[in-house]
Protein backbone atom coordinates (compact mmCIF):
# COMPACT_ATOMS: atom_id res chain seq x y z
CA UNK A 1 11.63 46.30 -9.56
CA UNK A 2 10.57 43.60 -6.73
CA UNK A 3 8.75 46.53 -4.82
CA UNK A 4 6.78 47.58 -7.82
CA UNK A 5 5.69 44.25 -8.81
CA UNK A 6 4.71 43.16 -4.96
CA UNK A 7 3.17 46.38 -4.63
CA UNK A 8 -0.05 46.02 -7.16
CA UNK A 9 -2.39 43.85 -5.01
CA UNK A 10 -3.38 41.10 -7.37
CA UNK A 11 0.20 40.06 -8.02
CA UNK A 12 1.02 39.65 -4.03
CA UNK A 13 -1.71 37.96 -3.78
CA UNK A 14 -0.79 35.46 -6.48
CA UNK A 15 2.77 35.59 -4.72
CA UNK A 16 1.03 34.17 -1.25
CA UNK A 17 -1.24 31.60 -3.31
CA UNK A 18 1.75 30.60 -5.17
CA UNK A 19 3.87 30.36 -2.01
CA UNK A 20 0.95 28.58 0.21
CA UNK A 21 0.60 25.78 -2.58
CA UNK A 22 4.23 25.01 -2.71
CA UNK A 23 4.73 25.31 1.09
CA UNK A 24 2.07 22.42 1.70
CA UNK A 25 3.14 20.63 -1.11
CA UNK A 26 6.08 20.26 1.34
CA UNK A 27 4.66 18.92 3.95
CA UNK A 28 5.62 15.54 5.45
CA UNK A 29 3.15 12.50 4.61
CA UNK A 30 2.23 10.56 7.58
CA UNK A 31 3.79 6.79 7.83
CA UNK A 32 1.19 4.07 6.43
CA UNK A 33 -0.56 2.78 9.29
CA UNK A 34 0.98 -0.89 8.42
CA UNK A 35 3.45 -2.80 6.72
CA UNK A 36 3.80 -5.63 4.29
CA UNK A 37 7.16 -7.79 4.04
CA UNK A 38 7.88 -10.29 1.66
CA UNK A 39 10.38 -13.62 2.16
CA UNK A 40 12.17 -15.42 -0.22
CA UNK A 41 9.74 -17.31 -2.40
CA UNK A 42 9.15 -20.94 -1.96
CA UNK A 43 8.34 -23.43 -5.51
CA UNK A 44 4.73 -24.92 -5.80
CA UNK A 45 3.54 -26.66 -8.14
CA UNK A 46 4.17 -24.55 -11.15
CA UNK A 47 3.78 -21.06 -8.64
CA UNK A 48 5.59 -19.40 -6.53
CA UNK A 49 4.47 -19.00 -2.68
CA UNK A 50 5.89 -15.96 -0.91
CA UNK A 51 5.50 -15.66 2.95
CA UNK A 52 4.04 -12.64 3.85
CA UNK A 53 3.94 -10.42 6.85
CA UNK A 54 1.35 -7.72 7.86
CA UNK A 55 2.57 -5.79 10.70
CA UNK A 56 0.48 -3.24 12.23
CA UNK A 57 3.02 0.04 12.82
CA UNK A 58 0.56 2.09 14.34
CA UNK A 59 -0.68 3.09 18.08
CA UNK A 60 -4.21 2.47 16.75
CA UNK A 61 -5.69 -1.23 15.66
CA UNK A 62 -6.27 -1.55 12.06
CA UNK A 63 -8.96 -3.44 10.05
CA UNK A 64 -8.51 -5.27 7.33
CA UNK A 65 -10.82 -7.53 5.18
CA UNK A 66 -10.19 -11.08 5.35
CA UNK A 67 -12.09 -14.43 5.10
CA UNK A 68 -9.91 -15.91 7.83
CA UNK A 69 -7.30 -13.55 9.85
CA UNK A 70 -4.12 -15.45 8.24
CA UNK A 71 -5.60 -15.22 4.63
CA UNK A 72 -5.88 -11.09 4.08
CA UNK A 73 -7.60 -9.93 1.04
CA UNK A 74 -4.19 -8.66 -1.21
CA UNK A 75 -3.65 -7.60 -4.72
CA UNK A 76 -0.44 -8.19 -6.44
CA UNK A 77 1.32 -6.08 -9.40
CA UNK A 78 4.09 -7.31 -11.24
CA UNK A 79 6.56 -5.37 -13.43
CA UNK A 80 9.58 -5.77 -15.52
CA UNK A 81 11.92 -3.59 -14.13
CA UNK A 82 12.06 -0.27 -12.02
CA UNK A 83 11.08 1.98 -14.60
CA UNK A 84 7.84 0.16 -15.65
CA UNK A 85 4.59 0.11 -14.89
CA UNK A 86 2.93 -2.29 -12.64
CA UNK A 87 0.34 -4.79 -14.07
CA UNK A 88 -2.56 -6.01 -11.90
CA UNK A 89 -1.87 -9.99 -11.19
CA UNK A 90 -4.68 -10.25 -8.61
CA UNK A 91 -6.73 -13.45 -8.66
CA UNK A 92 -9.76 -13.75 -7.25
CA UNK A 93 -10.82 -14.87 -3.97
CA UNK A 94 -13.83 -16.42 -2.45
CA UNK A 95 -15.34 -13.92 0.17
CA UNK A 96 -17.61 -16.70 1.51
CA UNK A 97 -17.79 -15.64 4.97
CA UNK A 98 -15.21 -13.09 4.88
CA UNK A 99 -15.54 -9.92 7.22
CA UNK A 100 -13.01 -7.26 9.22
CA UNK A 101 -10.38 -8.43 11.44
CA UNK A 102 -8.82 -6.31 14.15
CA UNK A 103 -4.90 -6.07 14.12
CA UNK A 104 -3.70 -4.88 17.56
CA UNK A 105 -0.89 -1.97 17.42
CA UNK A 106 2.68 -4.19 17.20
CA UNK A 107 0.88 -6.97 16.38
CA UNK A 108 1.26 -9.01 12.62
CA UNK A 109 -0.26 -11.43 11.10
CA UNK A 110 1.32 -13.50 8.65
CA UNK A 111 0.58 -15.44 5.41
CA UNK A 112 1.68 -16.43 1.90
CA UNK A 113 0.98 -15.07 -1.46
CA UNK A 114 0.66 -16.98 -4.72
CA UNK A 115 2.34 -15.76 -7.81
CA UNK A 116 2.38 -17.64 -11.36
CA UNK A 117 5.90 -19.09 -12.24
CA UNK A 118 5.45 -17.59 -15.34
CA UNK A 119 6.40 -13.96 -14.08
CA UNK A 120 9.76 -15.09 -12.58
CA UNK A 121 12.58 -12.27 -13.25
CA UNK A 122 9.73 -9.55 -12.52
CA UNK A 123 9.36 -7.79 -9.72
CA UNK A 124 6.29 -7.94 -7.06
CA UNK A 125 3.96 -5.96 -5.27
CA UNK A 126 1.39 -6.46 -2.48
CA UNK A 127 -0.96 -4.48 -1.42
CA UNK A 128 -3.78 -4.70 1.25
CA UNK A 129 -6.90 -2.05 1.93
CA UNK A 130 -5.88 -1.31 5.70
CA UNK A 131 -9.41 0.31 7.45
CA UNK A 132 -9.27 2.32 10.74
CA UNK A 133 -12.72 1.10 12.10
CA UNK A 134 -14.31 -2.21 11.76
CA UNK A 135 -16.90 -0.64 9.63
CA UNK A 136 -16.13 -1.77 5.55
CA UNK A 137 -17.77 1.94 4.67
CA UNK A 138 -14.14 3.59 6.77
CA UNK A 139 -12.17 4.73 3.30
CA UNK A 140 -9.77 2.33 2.93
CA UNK A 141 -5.48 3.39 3.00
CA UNK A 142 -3.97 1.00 1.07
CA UNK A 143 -0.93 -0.48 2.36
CA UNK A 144 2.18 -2.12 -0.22
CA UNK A 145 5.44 -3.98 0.27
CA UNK A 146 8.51 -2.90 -1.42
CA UNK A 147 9.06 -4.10 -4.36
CA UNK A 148 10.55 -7.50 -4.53
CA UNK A 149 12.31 -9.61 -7.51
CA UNK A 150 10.46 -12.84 -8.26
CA UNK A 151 12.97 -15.49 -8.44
């Protein structure tokens, strides 16, 4: 029966399409470029202020778009619990001067991230547009932390 049906053309060559398109769905995603690590929140004011790391993991510098080196451009998601969807939190920031900054390979940069009391006993995200030239027109990878509970 397998010899009949592999021997009309048009289904082995469905076989091989079928075969090629789960074989590279297979394949092994490069690591991000960079990493983002959270620490255990600090209390401000009514907000929460989370010190942040970006690490370059890479054998390449990375961009990213800043308006001073330690205050990276971030967005941050919040969600209930594991199986929910993330919410966009980001607040705006000035980009007054703001421009690319080169992270060397190894090299991190670190900083702190402001989340609203109010979303205590959710869980946070942060992510940052990492750029492999200095050049804001390079397509952006965007890099996230883990996610971590908001205490």
């Amino acid at each position: 029966m397998a010899r009949r049906f592999l021997a009309c053309p048009e289904m082995k060559a469905l076989c091989i399409a079928l075969f090629a398109a789960f074989a590279s769905s297979c394949a092994i995603a490069a690591p991000p470029p960079a990493s983002i690590t959270l620490s255990t929140a600090k209390r401000s004011d009514g907000s929460l202020l989370f010190p942040a790391r970006l690490t370059n993991a890479s054998n390449q510098p990375v961009w990213y778009y800043a308006q001073f080196p330690e205050l990276p451009f971030y967005s941050t998601f919040v969600r209930a619990s594991d199986d929910a969807h993330w919410i966009n939190r980001t607040q705006p920031m000035c980009g007054l001067g703001a421009g690319s900054h080169r992270l060397a390979p190894g090299a991190s940069v670190s900083f702190r991230v402001w989340v609203s009391s109010s979303d205590a006993g959710n869980q946070l995200r942060v992510e940052i547009p990492i750029y492999n030239a200095a050049n804001s027109k390079a397509k952006a990878q965007p890099v996230n932390s883990a996610a971590t509970p908001i205490k």
